[in-house]
Protein backbone atom coordinates (compact mmCIF):
# COMPACT_ATOMS: atom_id res chain seq x y z
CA UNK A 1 126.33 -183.16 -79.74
CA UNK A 2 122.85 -181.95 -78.75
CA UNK A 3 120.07 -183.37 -80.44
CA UNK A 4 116.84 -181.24 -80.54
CA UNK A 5 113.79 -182.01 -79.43
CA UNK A 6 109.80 -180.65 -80.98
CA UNK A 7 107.36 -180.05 -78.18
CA UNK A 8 105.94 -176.47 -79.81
CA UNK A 9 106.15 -177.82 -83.23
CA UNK A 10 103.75 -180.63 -82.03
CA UNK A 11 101.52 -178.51 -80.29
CA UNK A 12 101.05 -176.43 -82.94
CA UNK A 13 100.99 -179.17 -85.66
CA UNK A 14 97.80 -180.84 -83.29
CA UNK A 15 95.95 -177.55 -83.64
CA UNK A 16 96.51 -177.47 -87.18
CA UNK A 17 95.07 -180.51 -87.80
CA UNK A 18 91.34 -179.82 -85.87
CA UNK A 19 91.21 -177.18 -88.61
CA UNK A 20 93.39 -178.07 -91.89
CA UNK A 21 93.45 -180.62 -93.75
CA UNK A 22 96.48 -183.23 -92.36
CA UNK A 23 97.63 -179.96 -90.62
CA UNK A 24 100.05 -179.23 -93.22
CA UNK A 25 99.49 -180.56 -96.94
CA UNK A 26 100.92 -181.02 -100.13
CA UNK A 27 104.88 -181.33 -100.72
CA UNK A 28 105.64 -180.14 -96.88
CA UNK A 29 103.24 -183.24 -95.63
CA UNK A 30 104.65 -184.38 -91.91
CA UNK A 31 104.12 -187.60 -94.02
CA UNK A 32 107.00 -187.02 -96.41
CA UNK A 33 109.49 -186.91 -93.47
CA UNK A 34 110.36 -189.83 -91.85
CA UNK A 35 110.51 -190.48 -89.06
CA UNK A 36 108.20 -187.03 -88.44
CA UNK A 37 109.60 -186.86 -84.45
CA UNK A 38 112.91 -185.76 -86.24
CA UNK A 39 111.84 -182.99 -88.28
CA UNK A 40 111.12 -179.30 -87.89
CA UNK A 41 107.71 -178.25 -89.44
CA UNK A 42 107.27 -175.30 -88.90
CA UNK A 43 109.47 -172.17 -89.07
CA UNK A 44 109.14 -168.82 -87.60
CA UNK A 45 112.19 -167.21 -88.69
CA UNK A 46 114.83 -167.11 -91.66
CA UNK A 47 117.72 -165.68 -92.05
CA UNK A 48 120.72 -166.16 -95.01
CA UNK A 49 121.17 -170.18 -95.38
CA UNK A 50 119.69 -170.71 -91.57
CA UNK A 51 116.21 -170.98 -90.44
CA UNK A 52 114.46 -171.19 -86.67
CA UNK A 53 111.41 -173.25 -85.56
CA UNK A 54 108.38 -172.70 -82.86
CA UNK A 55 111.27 -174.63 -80.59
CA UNK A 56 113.71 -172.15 -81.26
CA UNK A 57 116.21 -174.47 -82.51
CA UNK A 58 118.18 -173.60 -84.93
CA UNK A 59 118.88 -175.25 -88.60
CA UNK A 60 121.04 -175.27 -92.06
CA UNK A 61 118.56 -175.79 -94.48
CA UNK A 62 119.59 -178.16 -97.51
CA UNK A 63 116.12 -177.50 -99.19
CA UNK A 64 115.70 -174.05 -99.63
CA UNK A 65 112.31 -173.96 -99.61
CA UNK A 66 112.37 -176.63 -101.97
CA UNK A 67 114.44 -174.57 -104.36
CA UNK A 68 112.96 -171.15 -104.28
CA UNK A 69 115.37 -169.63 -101.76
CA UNK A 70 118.72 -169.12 -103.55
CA UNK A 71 119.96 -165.69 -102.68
CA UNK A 72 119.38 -166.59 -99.27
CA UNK A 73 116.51 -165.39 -97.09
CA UNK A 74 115.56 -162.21 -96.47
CA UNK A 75 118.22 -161.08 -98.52
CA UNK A 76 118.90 -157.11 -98.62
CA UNK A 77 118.80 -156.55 -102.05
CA UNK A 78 115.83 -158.66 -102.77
CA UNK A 79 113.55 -157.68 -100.16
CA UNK A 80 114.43 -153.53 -100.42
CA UNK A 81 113.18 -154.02 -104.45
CA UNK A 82 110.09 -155.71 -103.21
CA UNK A 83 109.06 -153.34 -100.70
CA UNK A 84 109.50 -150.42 -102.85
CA UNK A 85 107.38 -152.00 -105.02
CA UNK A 86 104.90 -152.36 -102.17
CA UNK A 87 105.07 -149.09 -101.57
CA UNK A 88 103.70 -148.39 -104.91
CA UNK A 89 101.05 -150.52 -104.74
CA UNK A 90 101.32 -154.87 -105.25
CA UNK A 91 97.87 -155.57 -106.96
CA UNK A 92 96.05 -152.87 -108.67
CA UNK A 93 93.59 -152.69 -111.27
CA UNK A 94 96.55 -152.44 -113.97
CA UNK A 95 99.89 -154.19 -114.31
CA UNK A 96 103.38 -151.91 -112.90
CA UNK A 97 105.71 -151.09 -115.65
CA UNK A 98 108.38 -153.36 -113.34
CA UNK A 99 106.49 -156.23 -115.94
CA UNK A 100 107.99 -155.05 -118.90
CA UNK A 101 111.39 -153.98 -117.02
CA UNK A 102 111.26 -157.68 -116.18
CA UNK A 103 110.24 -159.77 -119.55
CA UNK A 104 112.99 -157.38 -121.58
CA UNK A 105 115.65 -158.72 -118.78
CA UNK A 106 114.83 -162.14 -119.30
CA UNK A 107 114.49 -161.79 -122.97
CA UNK A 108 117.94 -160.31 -122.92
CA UNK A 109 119.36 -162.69 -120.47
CA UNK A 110 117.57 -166.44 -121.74
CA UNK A 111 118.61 -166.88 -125.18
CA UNK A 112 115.89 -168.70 -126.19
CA UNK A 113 113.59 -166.25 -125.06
CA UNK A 114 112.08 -163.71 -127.49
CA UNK A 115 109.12 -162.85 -124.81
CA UNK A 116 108.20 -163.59 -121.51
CA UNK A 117 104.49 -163.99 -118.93
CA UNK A 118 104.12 -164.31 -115.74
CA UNK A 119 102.01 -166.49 -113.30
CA UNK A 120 102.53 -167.39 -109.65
CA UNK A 121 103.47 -171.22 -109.60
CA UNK A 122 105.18 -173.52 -111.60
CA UNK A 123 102.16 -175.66 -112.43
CA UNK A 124 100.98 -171.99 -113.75
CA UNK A 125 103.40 -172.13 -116.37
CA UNK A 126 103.68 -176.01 -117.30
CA UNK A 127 99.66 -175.64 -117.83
CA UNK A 128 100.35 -172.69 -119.82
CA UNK A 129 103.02 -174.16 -122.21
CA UNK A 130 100.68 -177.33 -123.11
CA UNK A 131 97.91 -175.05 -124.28
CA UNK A 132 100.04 -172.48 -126.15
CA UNK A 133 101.72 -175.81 -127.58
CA UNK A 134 98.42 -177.35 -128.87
CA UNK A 135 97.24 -173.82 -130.06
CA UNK A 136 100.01 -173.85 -132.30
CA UNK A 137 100.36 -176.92 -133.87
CA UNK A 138 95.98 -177.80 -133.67
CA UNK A 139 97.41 -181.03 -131.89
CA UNK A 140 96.10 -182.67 -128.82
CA UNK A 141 98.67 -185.08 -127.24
CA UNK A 142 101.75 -184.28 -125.31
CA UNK A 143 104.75 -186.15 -124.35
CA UNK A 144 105.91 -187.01 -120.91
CA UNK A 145 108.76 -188.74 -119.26
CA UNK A 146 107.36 -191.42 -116.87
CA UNK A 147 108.24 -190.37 -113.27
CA UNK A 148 108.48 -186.78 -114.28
CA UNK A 149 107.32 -184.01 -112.12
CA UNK A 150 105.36 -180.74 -113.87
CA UNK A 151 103.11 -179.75 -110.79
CA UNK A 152 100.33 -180.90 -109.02
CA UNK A 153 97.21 -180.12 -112.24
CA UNK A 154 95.39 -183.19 -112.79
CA UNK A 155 97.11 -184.15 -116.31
CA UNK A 156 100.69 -183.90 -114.20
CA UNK A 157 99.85 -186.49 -111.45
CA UNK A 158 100.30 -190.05 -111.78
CA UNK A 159 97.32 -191.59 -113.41
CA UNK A 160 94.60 -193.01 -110.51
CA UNK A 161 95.89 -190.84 -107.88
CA UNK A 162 92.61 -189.34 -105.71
CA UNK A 163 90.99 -186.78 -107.16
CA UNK A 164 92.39 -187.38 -110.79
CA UNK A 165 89.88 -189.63 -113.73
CA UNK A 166 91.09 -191.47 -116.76
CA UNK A 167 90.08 -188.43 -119.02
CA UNK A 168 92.61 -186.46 -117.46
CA UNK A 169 95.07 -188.60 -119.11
CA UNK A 170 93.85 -189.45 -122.47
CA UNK A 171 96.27 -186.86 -124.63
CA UNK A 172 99.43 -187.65 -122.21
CA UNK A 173 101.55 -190.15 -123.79
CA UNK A 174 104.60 -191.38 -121.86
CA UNK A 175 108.77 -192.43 -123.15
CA UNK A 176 111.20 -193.43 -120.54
CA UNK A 177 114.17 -191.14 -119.66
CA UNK A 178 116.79 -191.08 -121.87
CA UNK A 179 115.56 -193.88 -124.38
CA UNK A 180 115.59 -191.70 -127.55
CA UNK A 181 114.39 -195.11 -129.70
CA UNK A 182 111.68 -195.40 -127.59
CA UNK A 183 110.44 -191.23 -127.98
CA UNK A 184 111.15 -191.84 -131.98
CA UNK A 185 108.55 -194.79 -131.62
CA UNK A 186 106.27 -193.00 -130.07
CA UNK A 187 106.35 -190.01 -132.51
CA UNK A 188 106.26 -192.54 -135.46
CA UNK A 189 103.49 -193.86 -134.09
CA UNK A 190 101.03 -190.80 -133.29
CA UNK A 191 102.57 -188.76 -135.94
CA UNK A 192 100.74 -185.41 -136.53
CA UNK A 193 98.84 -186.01 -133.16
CA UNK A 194 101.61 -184.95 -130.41
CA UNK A 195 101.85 -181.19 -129.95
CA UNK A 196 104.42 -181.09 -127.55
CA UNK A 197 107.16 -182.94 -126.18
CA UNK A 198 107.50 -181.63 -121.95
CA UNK A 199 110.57 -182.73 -120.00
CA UNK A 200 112.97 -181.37 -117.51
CA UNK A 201 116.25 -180.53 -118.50
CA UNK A 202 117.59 -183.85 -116.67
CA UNK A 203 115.81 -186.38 -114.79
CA UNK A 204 114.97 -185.61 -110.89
CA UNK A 205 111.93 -187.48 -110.01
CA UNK A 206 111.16 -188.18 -106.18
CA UNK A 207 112.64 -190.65 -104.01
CA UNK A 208 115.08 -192.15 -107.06
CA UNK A 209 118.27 -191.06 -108.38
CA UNK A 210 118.82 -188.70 -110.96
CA UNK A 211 120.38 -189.09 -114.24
CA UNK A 212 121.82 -186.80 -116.22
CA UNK A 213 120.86 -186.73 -120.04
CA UNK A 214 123.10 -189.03 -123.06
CA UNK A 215 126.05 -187.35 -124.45
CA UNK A 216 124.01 -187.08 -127.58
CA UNK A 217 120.35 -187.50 -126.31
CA UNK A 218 119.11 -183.78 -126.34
CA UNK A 219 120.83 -182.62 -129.84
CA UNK A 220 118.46 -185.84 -131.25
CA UNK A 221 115.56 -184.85 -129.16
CA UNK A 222 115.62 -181.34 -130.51
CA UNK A 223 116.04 -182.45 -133.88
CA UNK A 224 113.21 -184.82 -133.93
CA UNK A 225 110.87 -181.89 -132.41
CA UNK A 226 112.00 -179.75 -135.45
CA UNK A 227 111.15 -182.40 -138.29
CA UNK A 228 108.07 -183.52 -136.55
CA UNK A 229 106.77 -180.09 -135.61
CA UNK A 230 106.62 -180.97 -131.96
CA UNK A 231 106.84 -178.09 -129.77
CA UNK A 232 109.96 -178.30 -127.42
CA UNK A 233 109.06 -177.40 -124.17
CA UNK A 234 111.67 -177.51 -121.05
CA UNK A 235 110.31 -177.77 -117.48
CA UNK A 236 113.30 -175.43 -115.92
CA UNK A 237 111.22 -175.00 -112.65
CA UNK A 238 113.42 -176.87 -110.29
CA UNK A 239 116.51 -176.04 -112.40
CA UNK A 240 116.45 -172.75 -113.86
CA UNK A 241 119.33 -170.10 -112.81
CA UNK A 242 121.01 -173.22 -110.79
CA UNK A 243 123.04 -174.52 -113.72
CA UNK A 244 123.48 -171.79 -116.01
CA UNK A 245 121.40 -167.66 -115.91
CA UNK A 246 121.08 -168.02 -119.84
CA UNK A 247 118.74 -171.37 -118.90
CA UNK A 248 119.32 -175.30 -118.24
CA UNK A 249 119.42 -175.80 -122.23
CA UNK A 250 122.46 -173.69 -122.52
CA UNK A 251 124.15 -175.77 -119.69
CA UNK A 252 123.20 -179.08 -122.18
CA UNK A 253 123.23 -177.28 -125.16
CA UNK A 254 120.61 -177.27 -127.17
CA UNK A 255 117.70 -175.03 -128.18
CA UNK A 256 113.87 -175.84 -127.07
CA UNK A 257 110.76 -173.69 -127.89
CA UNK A 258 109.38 -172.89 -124.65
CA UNK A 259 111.21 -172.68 -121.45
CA UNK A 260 109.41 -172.42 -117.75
CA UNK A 261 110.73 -171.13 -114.98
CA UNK A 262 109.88 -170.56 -111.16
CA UNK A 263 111.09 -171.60 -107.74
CA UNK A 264 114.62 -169.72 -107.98
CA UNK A 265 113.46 -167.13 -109.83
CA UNK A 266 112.72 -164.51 -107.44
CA UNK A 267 114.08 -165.88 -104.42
CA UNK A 268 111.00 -167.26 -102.17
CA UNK A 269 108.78 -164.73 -103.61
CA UNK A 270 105.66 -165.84 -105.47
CA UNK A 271 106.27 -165.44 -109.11
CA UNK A 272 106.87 -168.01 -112.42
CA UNK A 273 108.01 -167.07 -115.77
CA UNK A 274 106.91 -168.89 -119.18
CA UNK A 275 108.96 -167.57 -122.32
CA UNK A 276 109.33 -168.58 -125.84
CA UNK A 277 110.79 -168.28 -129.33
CA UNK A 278 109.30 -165.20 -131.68
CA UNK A 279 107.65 -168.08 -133.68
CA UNK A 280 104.64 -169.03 -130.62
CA UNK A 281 104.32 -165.21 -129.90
CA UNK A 282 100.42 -165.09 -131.19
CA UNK A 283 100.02 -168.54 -130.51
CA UNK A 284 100.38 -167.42 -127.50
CA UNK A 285 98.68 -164.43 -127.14
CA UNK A 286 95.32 -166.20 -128.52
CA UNK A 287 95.23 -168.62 -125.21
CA UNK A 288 93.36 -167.06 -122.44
CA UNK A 289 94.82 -167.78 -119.22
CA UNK A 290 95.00 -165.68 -116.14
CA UNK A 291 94.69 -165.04 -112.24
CA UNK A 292 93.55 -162.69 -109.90
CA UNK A 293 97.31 -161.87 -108.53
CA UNK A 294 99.43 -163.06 -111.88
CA UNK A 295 100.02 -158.80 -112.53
CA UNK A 296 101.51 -158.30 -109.10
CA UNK A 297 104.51 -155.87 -108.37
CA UNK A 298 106.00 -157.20 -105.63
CA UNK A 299 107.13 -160.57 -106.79
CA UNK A 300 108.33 -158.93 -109.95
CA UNK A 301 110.35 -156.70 -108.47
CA UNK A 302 111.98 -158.89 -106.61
CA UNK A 303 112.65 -161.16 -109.42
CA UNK A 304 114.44 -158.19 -111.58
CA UNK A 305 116.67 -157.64 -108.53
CA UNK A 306 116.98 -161.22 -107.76
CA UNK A 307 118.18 -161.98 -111.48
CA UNK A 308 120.65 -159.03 -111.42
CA UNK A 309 122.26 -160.46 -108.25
CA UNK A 310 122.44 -164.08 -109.63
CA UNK A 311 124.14 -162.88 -112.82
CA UNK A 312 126.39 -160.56 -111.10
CA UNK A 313 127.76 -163.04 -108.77
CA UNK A 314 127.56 -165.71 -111.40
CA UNK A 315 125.12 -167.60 -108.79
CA UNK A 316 124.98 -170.96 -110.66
CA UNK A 317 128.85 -171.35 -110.39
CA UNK A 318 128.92 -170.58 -106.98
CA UNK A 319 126.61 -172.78 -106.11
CA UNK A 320 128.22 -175.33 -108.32
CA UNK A 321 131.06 -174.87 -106.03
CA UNK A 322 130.08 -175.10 -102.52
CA UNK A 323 127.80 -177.83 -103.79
CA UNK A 324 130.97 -180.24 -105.30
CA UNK A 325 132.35 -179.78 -101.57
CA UNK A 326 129.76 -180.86 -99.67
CA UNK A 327 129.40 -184.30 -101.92
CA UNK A 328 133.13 -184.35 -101.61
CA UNK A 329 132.87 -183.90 -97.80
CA UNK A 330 130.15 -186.30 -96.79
CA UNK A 331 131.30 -188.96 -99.50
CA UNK A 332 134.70 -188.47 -97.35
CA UNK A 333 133.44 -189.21 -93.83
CA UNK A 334 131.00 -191.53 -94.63
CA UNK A 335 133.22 -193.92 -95.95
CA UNK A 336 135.17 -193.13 -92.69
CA UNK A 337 132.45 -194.37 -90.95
CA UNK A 338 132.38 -197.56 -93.11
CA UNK A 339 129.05 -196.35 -95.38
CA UNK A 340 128.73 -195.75 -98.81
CA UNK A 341 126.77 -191.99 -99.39
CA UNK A 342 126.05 -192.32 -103.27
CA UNK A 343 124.82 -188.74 -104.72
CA UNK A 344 123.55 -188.16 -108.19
CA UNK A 345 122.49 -185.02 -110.41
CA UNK A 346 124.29 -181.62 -110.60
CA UNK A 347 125.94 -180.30 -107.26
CA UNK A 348 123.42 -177.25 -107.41
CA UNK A 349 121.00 -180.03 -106.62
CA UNK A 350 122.12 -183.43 -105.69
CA UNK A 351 120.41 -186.26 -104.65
CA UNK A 352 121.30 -188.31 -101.56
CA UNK A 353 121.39 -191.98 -100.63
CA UNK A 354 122.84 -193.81 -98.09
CA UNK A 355 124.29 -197.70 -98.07
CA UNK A 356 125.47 -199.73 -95.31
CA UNK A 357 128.67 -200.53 -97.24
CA UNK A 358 130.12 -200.51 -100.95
CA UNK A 359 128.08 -202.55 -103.42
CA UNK A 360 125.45 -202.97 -101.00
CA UNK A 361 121.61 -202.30 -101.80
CA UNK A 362 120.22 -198.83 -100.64
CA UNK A 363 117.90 -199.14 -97.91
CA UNK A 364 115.40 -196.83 -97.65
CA UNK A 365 115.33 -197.14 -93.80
CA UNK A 366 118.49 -196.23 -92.74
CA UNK A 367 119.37 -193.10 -95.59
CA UNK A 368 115.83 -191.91 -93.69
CA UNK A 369 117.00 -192.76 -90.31
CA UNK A 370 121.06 -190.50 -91.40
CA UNK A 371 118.66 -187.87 -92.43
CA UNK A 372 116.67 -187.83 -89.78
CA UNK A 373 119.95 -187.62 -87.66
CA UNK A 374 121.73 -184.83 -89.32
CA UNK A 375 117.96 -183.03 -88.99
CA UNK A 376 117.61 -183.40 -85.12
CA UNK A 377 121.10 -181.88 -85.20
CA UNK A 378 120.59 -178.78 -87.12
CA UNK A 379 121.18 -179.54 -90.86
CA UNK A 380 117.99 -180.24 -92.39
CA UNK A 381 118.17 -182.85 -95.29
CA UNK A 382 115.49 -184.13 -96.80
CA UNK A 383 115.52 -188.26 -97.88
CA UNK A 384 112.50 -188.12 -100.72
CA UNK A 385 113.87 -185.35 -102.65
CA UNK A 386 117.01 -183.49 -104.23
CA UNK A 387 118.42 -180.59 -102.21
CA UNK A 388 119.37 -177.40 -103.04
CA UNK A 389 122.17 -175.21 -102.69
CA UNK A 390 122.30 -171.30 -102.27
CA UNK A 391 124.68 -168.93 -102.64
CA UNK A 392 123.87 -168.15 -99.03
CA UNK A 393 126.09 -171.79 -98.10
CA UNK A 394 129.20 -169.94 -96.84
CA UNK A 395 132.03 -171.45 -95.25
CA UNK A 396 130.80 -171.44 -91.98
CA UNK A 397 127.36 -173.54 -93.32
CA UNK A 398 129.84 -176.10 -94.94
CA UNK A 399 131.79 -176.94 -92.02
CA UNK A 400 128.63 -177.19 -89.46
CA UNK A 401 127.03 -179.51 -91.95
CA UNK A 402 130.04 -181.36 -92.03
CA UNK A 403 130.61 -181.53 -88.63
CA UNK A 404 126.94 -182.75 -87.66
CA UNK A 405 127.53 -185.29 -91.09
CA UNK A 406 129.62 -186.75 -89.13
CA UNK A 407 128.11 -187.03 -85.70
CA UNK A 408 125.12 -188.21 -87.58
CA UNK A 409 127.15 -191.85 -89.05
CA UNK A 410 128.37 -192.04 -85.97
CA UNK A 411 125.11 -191.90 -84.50
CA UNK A 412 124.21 -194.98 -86.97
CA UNK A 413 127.40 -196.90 -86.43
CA UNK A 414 127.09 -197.36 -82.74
CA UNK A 415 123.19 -198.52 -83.01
């Protein structure tokens, strides 16, 4: 099987960097993929579950943008709502009437939801829900779980990362994952300080495996929050509409105060979505926070129509689906191969790891070195993160992937 090789994608990654800072920064960092020399970083063309780089070669993308595409790209429906919408004008003075089309939607669809605003970013919306959190209580700490990501604000990063100073930590307290002692602790022991408890709806930090919440841990959580008056606030950034339309809660069941959403939400277009029970409504109202392209049309519209096709193809199911027989598939051939593939979280979103055999500790080297093989093959996997599924992974995606799966251990087996 052809393996590709990245002489524009260099040449244009050099230029970059005489004039941007690493030549690409942030999450999409050439440092992030390893080794670099395998990976794509650029793309000039998308297209359903598929995507093209400077090199024209040709790849099944496993990260979807990092979650936002889930539609697919460029899909019909989507992009025909957004450029009507741009035909009406994106940012103007006032906000479109597509705003209040698109709040009464979610309000109908999110139970939990009795209004909804809009930003551009996740980070947007996490930001948002501490200070509409401390407005309403008159609190000033919130609670995180250690390893947690809620966006790249100072108060989100890990403390003594550049840029970030001591003060930007001193209301964030911190409880492990899934220790509900250890939260009730930590509430007994700053009770009447902590405004607002801030966790995704189960545990997908970088570069570790994901667990999955207690049988029993979110029903205590949420009934702690209630007796303590601790705002509930889910993180559904990563998750939202890939588990269940009505919201991650409703796929755990339980009930939180504030929900944020983004990435999926209008499928690659810029938009994020904080809503909230009826009882934060002024609270919320009262906190000033805006930006110069939060009102535009575009995104919004392609959210409504992005929504409507989730729900009427039941999107988180089918991505549920196709994402059960991929684990099923690789778990299959790599033990075939005489490796142990050992994947974590929901099938929407799994996380991947690779071990020489069963029992054996993971090593970090050779799940990046598989990656990096499936990659220079066409199926681009990422080794620091989850993946995502779309409804855009047809038949046809599954078996390629499979296919160049294989080729890929076999790759590793013989050297």
């Amino acid at each position: 099987m052809k393996t590709y090789t990245f002489k524009e994608t260099n040449r244009l990654l050099q230029r970059a960097r005489r004039v941007i800072p690493g030549g690409i920064y942030g999450h999409m960092s050439p440092r992030y993929y390893v080794p670099d020399s395998d990976y794509p970083l650029y793309a000039v063309r998308a297209e359903g579950a598929r995507f093209w780089d400077p090199d024209g070669n040709e790849f099944i993308d496993y990260m979807c943008a990092y979650g936002p595409m889930a539609l697919g790209y460029n899909h019909p429906k989507v992009d025909e709502a957004a450029l009507q919408a741009l035909k009406s004008g994106d940012t103007v003075t006032t906000p479109s009437p597509v705003m209040v089309e698109l709040a009464e939607f979610l309000v109908e669809l999110v139970p939990a939801a009795d209004w909804a605003v809009f930003a551009k970013n996740g980070n947007d919306v996490t930001s948002l829900s501490l200070m509409v959190a401390r407005a309403a209580t008159g609190r000033d700490k919130i609670v995180l779980v250690e390893g947690s990501y809620h966006g790249a604000a100072p108060w989100a990063q890990r403390p003594g990362r550049p840029g970030t100073v001591d003060g930007d930590h001193s209301n964030i307290l911190y409880t492990r994952w899934n220790d509900y002692q250890g939260l009730e602790r930590l509430v007994a022991e700053h009770r009447h300080d902590i405004a607002g408890f801030l966790s995704t709806p189960y545990f997908h930090p970088t570069s570790a495996d994901s667990q999955l919440p207690g049988e029993d841990y979110w029903a205590k959580v949420e009934a702690l929050c209630r007796r303590e008056g601790i705002v509930l606030i889910i993180d559904d950034v990563r998750c939202g509409f890939r588990l269940d339309m009505r919201g991650s809660h409703e796929y755990f069941g339980f009930k939180p105060d504030l929900v944020c959403f983004s990435k999926a939400i209008a499928n690659g277009y810029p938009l994020s979505a904080l809503v909230g029970s009826d009882s934060l409504k002024s609270e919320c109202e009262k906190v000033f926070a805006t930006g110069s392209f939060w009102f535009s049309s575009v995104p919004m519209a392609a959210a409504l129509a992005t929504l409507r096709e989730l729900q009427r193809i039941d999107g988180p199911r089918v991505m549920q689906q196709i994402g059960r027989r991929l684990r099923e598939g690789m778990v299959r051939i790599a033990e075939s191969h005489g490796f142990d593939l050992r994947v974590t979280g929901v099938p929407s979103m799994p996380f991947v790891r690779v071990a020489a055999d069963k029992g054996a500790e993971v090593q970090p080297e050779l799940h990046q070195r598989w990656c990096g093989e499936c990659t220079k093959r066409g199926v681009f996997f990422a080794s620091h993160h989850n993946w995502f599924l779309s409804t855009a992974h047809t038949d046809r995606e599954l078996e390629r992937t499979l296919d160049i799966v294989d080729e890929a251990f076999r790759s590793l087996s013989s050297g």
